[in-house]
C-alpha atoms as a PDB file:
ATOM      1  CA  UNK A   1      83.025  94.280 101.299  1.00  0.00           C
ATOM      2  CA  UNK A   2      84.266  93.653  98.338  1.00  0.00           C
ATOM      3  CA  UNK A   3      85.882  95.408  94.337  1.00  0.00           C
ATOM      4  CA  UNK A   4      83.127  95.970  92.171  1.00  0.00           C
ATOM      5  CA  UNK A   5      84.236  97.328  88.310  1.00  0.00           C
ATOM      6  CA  UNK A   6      81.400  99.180  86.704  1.00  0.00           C
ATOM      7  CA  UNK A   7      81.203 100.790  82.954  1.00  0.00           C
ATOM      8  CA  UNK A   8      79.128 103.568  81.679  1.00  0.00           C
ATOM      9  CA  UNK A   9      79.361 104.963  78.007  1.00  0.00           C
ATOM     10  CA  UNK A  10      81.831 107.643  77.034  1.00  0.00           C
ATOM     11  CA  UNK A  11      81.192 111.082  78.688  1.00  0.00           C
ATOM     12  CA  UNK A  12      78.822 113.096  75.991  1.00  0.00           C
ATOM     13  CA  UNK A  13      76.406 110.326  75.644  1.00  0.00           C
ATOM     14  CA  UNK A  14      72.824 110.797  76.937  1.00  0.00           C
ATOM     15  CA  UNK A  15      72.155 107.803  77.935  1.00  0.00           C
ATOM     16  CA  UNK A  16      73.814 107.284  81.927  1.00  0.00           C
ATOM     17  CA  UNK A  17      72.814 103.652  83.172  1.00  0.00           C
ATOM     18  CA  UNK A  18      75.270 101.416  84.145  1.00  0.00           C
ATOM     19  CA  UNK A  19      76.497  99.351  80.899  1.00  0.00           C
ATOM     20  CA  UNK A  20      78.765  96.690  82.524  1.00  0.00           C
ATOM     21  CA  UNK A  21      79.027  95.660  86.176  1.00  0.00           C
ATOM     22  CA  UNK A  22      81.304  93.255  87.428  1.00  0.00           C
ATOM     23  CA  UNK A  23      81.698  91.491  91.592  1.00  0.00           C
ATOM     24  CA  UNK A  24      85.528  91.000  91.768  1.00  0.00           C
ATOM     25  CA  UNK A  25      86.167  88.136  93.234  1.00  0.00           C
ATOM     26  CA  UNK A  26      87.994  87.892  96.392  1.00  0.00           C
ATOM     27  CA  UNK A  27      90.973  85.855  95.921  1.00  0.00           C
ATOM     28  CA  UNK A  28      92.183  88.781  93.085  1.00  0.00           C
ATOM     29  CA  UNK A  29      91.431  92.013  95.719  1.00  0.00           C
ATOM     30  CA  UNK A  30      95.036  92.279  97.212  1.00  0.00           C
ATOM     31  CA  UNK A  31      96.378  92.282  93.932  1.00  0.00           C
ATOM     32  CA  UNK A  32      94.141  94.694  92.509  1.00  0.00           C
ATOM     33  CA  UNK A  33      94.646  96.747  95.559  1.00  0.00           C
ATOM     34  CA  UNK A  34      98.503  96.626  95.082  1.00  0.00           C
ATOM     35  CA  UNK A  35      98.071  97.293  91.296  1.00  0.00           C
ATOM     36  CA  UNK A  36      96.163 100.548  92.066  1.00  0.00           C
ATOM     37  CA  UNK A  37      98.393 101.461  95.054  1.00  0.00           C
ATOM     38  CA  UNK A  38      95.737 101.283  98.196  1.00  0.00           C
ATOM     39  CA  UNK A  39      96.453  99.693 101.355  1.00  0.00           C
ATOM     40  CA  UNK A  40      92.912  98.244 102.053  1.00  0.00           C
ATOM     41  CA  UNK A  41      89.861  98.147 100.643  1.00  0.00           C
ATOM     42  CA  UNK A  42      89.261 100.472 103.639  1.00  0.00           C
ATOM     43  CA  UNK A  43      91.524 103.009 101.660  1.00  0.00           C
ATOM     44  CA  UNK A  44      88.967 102.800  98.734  1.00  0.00           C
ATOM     45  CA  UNK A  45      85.842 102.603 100.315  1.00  0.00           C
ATOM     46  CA  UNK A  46      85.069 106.595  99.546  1.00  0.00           C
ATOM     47  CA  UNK A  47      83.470 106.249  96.207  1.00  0.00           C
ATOM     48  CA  UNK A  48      84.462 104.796  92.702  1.00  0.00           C
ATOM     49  CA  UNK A  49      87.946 105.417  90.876  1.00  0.00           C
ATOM     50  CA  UNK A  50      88.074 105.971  87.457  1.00  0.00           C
ATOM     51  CA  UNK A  51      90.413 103.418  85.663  1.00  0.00           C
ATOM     52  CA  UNK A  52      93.107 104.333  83.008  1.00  0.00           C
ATOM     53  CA  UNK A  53      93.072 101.777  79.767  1.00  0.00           C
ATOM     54  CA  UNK A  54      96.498 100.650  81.202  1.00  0.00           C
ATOM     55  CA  UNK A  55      94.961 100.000  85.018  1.00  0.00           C
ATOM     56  CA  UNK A  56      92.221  98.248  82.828  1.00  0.00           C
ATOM     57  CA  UNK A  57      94.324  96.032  81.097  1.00  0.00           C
ATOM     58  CA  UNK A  58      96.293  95.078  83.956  1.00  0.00           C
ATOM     59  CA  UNK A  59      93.278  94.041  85.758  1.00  0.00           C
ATOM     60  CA  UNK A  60      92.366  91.933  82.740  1.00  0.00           C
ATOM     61  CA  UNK A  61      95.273  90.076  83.165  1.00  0.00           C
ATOM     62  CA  UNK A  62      95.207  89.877  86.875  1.00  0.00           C
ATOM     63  CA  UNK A  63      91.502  88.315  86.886  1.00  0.00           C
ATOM     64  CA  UNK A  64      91.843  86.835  83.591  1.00  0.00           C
ATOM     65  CA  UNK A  65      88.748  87.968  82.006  1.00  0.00           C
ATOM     66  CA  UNK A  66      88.473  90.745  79.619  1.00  0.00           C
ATOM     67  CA  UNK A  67      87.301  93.975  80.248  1.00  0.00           C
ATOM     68  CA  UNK A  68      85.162  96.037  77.702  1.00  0.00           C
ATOM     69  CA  UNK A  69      87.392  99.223  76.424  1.00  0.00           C
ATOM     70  CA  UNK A  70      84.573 100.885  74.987  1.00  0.00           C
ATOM     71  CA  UNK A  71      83.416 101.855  78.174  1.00  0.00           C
ATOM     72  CA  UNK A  72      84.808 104.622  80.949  1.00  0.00           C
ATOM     73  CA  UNK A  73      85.627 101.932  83.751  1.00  0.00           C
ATOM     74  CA  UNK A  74      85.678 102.559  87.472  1.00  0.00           C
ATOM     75  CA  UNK A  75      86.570 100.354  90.480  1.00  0.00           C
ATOM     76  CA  UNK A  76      85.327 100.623  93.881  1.00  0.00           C
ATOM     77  CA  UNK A  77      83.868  99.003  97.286  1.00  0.00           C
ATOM     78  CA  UNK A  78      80.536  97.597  97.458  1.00  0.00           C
ATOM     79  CA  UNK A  79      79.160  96.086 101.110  1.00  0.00           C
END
């Protein structure tokens, strides 16, 4: 299992495909989990959680790659 960050347009838009996808890679997960105040990925593995633009910049810095703000972000377990 591991954090997967996905994007989809603003709510009101039409169009609701996936925009941005992103595999978080392992050595950043108990960080991220710490930073969003889980336990385990375990804890998170009930569906996707939608990100604030503060949670979103903080996992920026944390993985060190920027994240698109244009989008609504959400983080959650994939197998």
């Amino acid at each position: 299992m591991n954090l997967c960050i996905s994007g989809f347009l603003p709510e009101g838009n039409d169009d609701e495909f996936i925009k941005y996808d992103l595999d978080v890679e392992p050595e950043f997960e108990s960080e991220l989990l710490e930073l969003l105040g889980h336990a385990s990925l375990n804890d998170m593995a009930v569906g996707e959680w939608p990100l604030t633009l503060e949670q979103v910049q903080q996992i920026s810095a944390v993985i060190k790659q920027k994240l698109p703000l244009d989008l609504d972000l959400f983080i959650g377990v994939v197998a």
